[in-house]
C-alpha atoms as a PDB file:
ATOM      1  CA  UNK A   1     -17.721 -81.992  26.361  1.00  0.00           C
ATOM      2  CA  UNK A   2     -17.953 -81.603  29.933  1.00  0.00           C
ATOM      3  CA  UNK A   3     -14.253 -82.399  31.102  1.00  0.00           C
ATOM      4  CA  UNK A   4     -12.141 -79.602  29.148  1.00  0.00           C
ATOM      5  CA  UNK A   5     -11.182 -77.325  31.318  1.00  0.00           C
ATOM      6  CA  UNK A   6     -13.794 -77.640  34.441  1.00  0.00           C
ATOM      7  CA  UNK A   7     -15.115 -74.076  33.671  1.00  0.00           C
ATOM      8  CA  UNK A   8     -18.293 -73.326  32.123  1.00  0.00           C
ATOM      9  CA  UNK A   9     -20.494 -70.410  31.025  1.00  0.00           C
ATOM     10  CA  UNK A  10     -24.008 -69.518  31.228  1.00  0.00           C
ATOM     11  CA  UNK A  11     -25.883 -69.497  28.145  1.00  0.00           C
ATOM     12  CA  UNK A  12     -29.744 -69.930  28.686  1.00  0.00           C
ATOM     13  CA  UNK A  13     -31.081 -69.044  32.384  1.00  0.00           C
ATOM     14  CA  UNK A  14     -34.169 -70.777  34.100  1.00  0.00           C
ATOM     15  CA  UNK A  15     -36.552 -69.126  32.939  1.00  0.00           C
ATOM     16  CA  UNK A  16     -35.682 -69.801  29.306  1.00  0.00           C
ATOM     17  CA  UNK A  17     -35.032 -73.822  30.086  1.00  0.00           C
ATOM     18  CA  UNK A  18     -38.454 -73.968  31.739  1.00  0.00           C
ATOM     19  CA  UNK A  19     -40.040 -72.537  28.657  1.00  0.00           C
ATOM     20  CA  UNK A  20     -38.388 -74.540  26.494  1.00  0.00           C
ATOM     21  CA  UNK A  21     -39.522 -77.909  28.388  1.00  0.00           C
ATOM     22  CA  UNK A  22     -43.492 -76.662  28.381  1.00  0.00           C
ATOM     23  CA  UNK A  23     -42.801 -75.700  24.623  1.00  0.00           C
ATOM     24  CA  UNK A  24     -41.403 -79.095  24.246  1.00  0.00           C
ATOM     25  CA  UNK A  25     -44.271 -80.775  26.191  1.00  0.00           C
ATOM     26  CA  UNK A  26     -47.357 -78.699  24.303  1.00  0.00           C
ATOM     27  CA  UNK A  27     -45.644 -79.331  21.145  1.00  0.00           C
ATOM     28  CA  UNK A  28     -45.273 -83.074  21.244  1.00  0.00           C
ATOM     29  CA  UNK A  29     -48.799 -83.062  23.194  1.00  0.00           C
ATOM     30  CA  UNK A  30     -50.112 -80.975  19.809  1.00  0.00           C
ATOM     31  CA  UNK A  31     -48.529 -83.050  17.749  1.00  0.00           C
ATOM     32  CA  UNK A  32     -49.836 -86.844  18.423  1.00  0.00           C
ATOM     33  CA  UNK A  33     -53.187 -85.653  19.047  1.00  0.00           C
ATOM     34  CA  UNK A  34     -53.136 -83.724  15.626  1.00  0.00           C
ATOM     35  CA  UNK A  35     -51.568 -85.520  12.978  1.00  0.00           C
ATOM     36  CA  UNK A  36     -54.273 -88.682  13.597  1.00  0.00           C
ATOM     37  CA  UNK A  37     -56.869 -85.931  12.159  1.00  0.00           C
ATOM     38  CA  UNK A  38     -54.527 -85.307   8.809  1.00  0.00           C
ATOM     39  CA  UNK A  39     -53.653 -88.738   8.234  1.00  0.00           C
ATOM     40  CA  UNK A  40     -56.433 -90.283   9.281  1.00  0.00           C
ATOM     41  CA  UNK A  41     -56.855 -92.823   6.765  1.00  0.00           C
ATOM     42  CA  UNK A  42     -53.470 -94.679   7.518  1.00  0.00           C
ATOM     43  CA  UNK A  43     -53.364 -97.871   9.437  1.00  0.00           C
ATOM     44  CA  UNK A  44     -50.584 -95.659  11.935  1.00  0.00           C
ATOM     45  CA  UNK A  45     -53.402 -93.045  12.825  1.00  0.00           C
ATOM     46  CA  UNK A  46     -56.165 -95.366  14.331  1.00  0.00           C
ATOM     47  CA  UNK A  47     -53.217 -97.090  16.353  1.00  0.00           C
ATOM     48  CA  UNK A  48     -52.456 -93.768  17.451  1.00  0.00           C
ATOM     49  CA  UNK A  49     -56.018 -92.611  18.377  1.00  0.00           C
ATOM     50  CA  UNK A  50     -56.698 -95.844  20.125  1.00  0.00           C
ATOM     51  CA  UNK A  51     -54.340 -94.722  22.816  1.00  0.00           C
ATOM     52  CA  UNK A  52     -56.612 -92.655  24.337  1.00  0.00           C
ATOM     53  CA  UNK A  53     -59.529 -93.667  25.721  1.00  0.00           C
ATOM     54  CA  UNK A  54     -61.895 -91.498  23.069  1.00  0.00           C
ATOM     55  CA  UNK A  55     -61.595 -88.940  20.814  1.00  0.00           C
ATOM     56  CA  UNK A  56     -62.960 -86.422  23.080  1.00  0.00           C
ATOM     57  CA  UNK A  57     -60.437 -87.317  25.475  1.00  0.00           C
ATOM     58  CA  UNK A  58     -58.114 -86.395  22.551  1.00  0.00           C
ATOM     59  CA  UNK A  59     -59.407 -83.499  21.888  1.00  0.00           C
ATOM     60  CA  UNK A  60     -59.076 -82.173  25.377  1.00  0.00           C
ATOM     61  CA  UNK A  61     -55.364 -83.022  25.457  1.00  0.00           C
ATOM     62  CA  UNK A  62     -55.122 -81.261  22.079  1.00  0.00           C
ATOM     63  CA  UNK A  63     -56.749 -77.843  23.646  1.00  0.00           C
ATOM     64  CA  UNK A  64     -54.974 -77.816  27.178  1.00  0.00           C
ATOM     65  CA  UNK A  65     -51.699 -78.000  25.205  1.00  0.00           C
ATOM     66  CA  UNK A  66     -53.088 -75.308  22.927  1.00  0.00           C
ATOM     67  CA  UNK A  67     -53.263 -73.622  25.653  1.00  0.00           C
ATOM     68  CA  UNK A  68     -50.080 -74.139  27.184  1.00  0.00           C
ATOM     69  CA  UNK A  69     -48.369 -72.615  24.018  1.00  0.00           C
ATOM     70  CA  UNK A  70     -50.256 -69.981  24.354  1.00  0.00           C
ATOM     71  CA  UNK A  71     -49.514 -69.220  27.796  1.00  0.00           C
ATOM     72  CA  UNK A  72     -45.518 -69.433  26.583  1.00  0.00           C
ATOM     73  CA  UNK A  73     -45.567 -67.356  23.914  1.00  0.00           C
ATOM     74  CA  UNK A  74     -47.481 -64.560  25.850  1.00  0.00           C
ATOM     75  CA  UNK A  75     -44.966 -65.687  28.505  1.00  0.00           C
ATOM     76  CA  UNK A  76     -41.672 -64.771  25.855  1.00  0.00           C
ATOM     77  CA  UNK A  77     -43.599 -61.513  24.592  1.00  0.00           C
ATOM     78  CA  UNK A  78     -44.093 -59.634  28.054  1.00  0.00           C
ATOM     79  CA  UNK A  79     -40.065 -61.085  29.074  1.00  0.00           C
ATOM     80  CA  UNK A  80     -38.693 -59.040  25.301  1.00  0.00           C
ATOM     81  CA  UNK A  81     -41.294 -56.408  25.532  1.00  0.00           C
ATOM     82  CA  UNK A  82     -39.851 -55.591  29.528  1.00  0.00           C
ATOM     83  CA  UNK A  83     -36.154 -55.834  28.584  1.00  0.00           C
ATOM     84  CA  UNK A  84     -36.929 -53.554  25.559  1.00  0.00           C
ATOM     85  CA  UNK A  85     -39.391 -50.998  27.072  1.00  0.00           C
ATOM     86  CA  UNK A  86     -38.654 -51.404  30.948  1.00  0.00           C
ATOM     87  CA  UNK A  87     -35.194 -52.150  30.712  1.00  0.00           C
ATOM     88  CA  UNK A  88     -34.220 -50.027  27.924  1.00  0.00           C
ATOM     89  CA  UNK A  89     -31.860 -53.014  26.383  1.00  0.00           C
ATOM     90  CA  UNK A  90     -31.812 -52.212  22.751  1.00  0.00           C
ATOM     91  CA  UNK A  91     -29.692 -55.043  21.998  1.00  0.00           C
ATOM     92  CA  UNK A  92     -32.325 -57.237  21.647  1.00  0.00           C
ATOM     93  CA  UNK A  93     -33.701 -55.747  18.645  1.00  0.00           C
ATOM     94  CA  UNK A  94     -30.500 -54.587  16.910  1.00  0.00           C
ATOM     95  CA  UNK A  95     -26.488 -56.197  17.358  1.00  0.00           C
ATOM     96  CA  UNK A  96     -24.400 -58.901  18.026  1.00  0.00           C
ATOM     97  CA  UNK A  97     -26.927 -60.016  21.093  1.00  0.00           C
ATOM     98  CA  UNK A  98     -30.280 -59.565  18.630  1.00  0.00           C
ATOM     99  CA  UNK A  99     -32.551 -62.229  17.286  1.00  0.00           C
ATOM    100  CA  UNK A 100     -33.507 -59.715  14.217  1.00  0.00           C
ATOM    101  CA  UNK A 101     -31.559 -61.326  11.256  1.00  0.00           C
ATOM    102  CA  UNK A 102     -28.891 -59.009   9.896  1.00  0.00           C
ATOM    103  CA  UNK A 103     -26.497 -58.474   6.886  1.00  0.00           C
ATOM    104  CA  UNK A 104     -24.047 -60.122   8.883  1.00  0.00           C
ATOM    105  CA  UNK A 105     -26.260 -63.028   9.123  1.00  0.00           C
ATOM    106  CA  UNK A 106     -26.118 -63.214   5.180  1.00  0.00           C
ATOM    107  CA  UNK A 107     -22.534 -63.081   5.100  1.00  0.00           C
ATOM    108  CA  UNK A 108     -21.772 -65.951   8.139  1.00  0.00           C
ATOM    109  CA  UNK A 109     -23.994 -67.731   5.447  1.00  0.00           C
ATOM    110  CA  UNK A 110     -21.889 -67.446   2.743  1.00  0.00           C
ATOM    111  CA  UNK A 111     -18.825 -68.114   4.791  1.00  0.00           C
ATOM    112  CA  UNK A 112     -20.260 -71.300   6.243  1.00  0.00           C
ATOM    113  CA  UNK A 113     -20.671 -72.899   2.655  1.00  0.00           C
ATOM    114  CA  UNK A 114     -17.403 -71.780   2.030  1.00  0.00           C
ATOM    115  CA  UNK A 115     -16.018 -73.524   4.790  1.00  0.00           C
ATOM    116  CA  UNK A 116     -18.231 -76.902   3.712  1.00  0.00           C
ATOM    117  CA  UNK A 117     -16.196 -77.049   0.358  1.00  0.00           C
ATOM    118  CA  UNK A 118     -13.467 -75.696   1.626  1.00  0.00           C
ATOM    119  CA  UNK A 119     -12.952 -72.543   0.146  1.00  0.00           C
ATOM    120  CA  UNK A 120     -12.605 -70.479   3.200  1.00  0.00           C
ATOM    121  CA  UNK A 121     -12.118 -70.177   7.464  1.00  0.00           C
ATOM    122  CA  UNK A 122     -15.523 -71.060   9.486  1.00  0.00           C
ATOM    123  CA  UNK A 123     -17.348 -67.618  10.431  1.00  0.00           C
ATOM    124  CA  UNK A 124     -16.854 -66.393  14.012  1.00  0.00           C
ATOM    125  CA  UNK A 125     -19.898 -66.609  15.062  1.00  0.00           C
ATOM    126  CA  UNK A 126     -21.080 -64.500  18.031  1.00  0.00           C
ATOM    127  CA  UNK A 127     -24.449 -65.282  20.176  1.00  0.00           C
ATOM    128  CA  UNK A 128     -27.304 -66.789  17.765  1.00  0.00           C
ATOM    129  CA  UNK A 129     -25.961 -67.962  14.193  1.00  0.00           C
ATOM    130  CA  UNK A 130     -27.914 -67.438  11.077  1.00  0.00           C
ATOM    131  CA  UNK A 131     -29.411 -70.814  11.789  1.00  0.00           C
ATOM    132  CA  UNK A 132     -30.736 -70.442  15.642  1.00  0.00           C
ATOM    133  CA  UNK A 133     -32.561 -67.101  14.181  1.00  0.00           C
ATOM    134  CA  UNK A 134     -33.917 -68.785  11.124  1.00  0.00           C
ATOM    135  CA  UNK A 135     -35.294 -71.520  13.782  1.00  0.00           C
ATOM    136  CA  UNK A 136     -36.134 -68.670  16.356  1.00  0.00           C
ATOM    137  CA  UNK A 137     -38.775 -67.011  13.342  1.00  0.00           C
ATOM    138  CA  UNK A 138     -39.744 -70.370  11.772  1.00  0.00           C
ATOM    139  CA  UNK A 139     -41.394 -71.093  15.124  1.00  0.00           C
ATOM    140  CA  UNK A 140     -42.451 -67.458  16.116  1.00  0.00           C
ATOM    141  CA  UNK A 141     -44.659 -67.045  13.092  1.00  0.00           C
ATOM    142  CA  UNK A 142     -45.878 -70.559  13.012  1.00  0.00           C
ATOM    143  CA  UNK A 143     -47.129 -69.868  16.714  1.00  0.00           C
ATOM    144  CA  UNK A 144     -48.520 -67.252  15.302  1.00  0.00           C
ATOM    145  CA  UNK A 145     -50.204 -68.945  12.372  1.00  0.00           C
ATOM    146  CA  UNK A 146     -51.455 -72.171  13.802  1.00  0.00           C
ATOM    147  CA  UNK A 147     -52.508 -70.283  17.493  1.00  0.00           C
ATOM    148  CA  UNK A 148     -54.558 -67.670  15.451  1.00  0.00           C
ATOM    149  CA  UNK A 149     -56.588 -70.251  13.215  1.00  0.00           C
ATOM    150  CA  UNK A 150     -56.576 -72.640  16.075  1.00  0.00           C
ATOM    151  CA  UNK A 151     -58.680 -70.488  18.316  1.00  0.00           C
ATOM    152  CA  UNK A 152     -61.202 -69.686  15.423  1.00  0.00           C
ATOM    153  CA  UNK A 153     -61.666 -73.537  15.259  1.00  0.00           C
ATOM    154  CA  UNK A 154     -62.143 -73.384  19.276  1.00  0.00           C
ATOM    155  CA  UNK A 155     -64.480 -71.022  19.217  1.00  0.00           C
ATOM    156  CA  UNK A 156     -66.780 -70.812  16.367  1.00  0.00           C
ATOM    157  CA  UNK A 157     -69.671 -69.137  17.748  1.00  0.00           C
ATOM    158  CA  UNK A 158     -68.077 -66.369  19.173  1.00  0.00           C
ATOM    159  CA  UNK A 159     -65.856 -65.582  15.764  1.00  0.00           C
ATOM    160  CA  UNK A 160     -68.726 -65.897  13.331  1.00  0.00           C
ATOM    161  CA  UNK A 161     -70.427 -63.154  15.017  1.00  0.00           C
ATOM    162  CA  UNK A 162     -68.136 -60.725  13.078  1.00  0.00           C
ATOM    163  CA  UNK A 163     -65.980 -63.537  10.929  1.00  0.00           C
ATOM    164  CA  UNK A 164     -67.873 -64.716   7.377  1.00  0.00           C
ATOM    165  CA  UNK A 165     -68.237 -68.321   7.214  1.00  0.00           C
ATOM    166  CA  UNK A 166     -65.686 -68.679   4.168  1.00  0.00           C
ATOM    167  CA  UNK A 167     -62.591 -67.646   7.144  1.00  0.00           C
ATOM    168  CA  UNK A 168     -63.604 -70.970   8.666  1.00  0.00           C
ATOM    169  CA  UNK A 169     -62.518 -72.701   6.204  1.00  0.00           C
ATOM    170  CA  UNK A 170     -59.654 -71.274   5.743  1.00  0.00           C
ATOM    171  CA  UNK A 171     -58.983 -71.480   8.873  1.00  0.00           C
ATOM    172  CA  UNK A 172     -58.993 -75.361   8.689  1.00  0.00           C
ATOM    173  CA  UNK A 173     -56.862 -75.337   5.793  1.00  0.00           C
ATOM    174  CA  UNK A 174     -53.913 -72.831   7.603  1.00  0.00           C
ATOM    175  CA  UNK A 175     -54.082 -75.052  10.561  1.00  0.00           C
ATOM    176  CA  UNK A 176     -53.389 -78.266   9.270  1.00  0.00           C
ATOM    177  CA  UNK A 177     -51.246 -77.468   6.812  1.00  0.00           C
ATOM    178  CA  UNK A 178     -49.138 -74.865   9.191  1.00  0.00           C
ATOM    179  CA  UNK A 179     -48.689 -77.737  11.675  1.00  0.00           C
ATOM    180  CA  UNK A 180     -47.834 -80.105   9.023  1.00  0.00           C
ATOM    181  CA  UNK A 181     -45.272 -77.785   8.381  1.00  0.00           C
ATOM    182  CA  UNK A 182     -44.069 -76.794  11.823  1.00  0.00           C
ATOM    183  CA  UNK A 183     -44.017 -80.841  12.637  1.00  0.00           C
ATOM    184  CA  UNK A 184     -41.801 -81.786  10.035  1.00  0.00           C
ATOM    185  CA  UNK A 185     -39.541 -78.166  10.462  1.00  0.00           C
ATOM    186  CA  UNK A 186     -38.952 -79.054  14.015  1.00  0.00           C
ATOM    187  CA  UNK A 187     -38.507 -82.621  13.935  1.00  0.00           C
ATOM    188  CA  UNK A 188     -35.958 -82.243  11.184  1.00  0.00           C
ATOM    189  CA  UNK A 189     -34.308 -79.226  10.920  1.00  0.00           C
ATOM    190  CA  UNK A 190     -34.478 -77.979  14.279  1.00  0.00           C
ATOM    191  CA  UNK A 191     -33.106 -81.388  15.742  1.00  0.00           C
ATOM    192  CA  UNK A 192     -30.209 -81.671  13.313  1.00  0.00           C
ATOM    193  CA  UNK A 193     -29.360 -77.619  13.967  1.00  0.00           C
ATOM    194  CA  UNK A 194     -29.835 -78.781  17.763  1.00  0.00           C
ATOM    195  CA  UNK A 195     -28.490 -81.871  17.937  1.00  0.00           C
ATOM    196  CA  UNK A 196     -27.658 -84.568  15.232  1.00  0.00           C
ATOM    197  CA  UNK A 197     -25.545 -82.343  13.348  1.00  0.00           C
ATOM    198  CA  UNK A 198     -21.528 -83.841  14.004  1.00  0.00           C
ATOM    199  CA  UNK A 199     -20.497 -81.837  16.456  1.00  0.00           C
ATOM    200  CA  UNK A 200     -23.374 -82.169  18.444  1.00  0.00           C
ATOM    201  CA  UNK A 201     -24.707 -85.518  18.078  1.00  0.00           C
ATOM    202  CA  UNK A 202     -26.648 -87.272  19.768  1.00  0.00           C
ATOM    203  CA  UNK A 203     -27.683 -84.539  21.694  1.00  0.00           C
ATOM    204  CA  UNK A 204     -26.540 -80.896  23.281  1.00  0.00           C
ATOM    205  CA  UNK A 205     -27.863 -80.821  26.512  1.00  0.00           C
ATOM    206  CA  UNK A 206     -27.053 -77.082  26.904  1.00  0.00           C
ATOM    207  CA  UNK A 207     -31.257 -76.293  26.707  1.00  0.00           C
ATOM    208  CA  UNK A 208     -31.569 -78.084  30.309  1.00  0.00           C
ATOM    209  CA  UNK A 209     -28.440 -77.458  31.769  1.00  0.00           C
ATOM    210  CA  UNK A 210     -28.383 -74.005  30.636  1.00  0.00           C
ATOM    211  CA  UNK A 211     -23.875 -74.048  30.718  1.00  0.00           C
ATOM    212  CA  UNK A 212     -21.368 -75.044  27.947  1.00  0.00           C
ATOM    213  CA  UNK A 213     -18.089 -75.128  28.890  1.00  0.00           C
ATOM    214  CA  UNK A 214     -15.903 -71.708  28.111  1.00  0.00           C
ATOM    215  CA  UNK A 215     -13.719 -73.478  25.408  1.00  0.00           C
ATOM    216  CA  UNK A 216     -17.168 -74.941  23.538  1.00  0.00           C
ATOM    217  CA  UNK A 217     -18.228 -71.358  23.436  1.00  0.00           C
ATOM    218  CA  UNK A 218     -14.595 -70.119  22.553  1.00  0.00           C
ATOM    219  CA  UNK A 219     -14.021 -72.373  19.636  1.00  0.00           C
ATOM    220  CA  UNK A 220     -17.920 -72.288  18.330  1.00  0.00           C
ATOM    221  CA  UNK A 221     -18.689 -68.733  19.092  1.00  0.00           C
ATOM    222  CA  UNK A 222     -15.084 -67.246  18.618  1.00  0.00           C
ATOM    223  CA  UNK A 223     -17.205 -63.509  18.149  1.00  0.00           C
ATOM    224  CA  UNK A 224     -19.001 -64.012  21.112  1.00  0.00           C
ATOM    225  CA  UNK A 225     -16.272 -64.784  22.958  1.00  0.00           C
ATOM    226  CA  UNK A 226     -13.862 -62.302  22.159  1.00  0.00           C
ATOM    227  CA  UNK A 227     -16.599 -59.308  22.239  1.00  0.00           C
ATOM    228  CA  UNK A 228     -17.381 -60.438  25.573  1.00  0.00           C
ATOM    229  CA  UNK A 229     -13.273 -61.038  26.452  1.00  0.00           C
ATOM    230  CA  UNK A 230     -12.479 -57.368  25.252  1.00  0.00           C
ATOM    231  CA  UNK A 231     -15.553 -55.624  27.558  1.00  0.00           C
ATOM    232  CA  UNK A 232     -14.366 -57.472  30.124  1.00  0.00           C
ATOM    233  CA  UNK A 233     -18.298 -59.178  31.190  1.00  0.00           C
ATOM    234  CA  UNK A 234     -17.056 -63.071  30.695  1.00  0.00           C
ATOM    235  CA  UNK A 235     -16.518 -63.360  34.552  1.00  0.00           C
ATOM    236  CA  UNK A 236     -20.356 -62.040  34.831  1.00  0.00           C
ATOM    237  CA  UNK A 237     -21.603 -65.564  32.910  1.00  0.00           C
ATOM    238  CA  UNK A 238     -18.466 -67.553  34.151  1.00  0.00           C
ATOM    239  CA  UNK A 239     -20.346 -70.701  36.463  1.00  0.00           C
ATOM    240  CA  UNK A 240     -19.713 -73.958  37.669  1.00  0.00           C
ATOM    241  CA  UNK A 241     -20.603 -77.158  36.070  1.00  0.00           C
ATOM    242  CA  UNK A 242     -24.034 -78.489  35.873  1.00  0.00           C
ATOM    243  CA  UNK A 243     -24.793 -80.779  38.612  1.00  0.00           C
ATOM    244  CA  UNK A 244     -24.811 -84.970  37.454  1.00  0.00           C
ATOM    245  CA  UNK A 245     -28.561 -85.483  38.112  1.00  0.00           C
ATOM    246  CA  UNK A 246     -29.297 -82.117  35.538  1.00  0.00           C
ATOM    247  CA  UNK A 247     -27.340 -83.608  32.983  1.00  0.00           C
ATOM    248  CA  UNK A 248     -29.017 -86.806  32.783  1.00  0.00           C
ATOM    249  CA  UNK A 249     -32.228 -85.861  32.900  1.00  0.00           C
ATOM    250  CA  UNK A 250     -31.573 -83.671  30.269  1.00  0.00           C
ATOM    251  CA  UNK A 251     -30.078 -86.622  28.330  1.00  0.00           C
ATOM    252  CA  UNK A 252     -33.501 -88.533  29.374  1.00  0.00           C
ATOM    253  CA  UNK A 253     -35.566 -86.257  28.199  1.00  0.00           C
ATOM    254  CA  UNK A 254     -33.856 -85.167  25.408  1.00  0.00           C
ATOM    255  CA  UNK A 255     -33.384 -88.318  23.974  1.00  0.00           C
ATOM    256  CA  UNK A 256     -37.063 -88.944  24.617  1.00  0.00           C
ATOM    257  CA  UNK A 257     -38.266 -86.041  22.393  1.00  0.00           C
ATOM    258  CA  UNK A 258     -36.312 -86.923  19.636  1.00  0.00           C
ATOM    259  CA  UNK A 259     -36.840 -89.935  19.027  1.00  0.00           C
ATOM    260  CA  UNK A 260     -40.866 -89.118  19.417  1.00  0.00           C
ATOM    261  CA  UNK A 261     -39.913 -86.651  16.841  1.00  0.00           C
ATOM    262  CA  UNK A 262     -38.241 -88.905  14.503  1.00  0.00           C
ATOM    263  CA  UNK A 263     -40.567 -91.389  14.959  1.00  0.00           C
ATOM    264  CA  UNK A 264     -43.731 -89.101  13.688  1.00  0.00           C
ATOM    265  CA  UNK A 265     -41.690 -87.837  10.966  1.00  0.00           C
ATOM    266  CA  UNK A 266     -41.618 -91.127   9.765  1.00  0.00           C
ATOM    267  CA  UNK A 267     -45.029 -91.884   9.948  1.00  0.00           C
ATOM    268  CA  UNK A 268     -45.308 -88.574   8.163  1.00  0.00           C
ATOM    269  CA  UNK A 269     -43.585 -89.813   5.029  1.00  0.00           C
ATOM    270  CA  UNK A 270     -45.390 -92.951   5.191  1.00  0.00           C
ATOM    271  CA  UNK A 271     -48.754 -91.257   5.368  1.00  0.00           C
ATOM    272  CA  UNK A 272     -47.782 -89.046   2.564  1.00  0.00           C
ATOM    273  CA  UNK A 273     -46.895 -91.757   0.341  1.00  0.00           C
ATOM    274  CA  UNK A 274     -50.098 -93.633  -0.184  1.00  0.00           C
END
C-alpha cells in the first residue's frame, strides 16, 4: 500500500487526525466505564468494574471523557460553521466535497450492489462514499443524543428547575440505549467500513497518517480523482510519504482500538444472551 508509486496525497490534515484520536480515546474511555452499568448483572461487568479502584473513580473517568467529546464536537462545529460562514466554502454543504447525503449517494448505492453480484462496473466514487456519510451522521446525531441526555443525568438539580421529573427518566432510557447503539454501530460497522472490509484489512492507517498513496485514491476514488485531475488542484494535496515512526504508531494504536472494540462487542452479545 505504501510502495506503489512513492507519491502520496493528502486526505485528512492535523487537525482532523487529532480529533479523531481524542474521539477515539473519549469513546473507548465512555465505553468501558458505561456498559458495566447496562450489563451489570454479568460475571464480565464486575471484572470490568473491579479495574478501577471504585466506582466513583469510574464515574469520574466516565464524565472527563464526557467531556472530552464534548469539547470535539464543539471543536468540529465552530471548524464547518468558519469554512461555511467565514470562508464562504459552500461545498461543504452541497457537491462532490459535501458530507450532506445526495441523490448521487442513492445511486453509488445501487451501483455498489450491482457490482457485489456482478451485474455492473464499481461506482466512481469521489471524496466521502455513501458509507463514510452514513457513518459521518450515525455518529453526529448519536453525539447529539447521548451528550444531550447525558448532561441532564450530570446535572439534575440544575435541569429540574425547569425539566418535569418524567424527562429524567427518559433521559436514562435514551442514554443507555443510544450508547448501546452507538457501541455496537462503531465497533462493527464503522470498523469493517474502516478497516476489516478486504481491501482494507487489518487496518487503513490513513486516519493517523493523514496520506494514501495517489494510485489508492485513483483506483478507489476514480471521481475524486479525475474532478481534481481536470481543475488542475492534485499538485495542491500531492505530499510525501508518511514518515516510518507515524505509520506504526498508527498501526499500534489502531490495532489497539479494535481489538478493544471487538472485544466489548463480544461481551455485548454475551450479556444480551442471558
Amino acid at each position: 500500500m505504501t510502495t506503489e508509486t512513492g507519491r502520496f496525497v493528502r486526505r485528512f490534515d492535523a487537525v482532523d487526525r487529532t480529533l479523531h484520536i481524542f474521539l477515539m480515546i473519549a469513546f473507548l474511555g465512555l465505553a468501558m466505564t458505561g456498559l458495566p452499568l447496562v450489563f451489570h448483572e454479568t460475571a464480565w461487568a464486575r471484572r470490568v468494574v473491579r479495574l478501577f479502584p471504585d466506582f466513583a473513580t469510574a464515574g469520574n473517568i466516565h464524565r472527563a471523557c464526557a467531556t472530552l467529546l464534548i469539547a470535539i464536537f464543539i471543536v468540529h462545529l465552530v471548524r464547518v460553521g468558519r469554512r461555511v460562514v467565514g470562508e464562504k466554502d459552500w461545498g461543504m454543504l452541497w457537491g462532490p466535497r459535501s458530507m450532506v447525503p445526495q441523490p448521487r449517494d442513492i445511486t453509488d448505492f445501487v451501483g455498489h450492489v450491482k457490482w457485489f453480484v456482478g451485474l455492473g462496473p464499481r461506482p466512481a466514487f469521489d471524496r466521502f462514499t455513501y458509507w463514510e456519510k452514513f457513518d459521518y451522521w450515525a455518529v453526529f446525531w448519536g453525539m447529539g443524543v447521548i451528550g444531550a441526555s447525558g448532561l441532564l443525568l450530570w446535572f439534575p438539580a440544575f435541569f429540574s428547575r425547569f425539566m418535569p421529573g418524567w424527562a429524567f427518566n427518559v433521559a436514562l432510557l435514551i442514554h443507555g440505549e443510544e450508547a448501546l447503539l452507538a457501541v455496537g454501530f462503531i465497533f462493527t460497522l464503522h470498523f469493517f467500513n474502516g478497516h476489516l472490509r478486504p481491501e482494507k484489512f487489518p487496518m487503513d492507517p490513513v486516519i493517523f497518517t493523514g496520506v494514501v498513496p495517489e494510485e489508492e485514491m485513483q483506483r478507489e476514488r476514480p471521481g475524486e480523482y479525475a474532478r481534481m485531475q481536470a481543475a488542475g488542484t492534485l499538485d495542491a494535496i500531492r505530499t510525501t510519504a508518511p514518515p516510518r515512526w507515524l505509520r506504526v504508531l498508527g498501526y499500534a494504536i489502531g490495532t489497539t482500538a479494535i481489538v478493544t472494540g471487538l472485544t466489548m462487542v463480544s461481551l455485548i452479545v454475551i450479556g444480551l444472551m442471558r
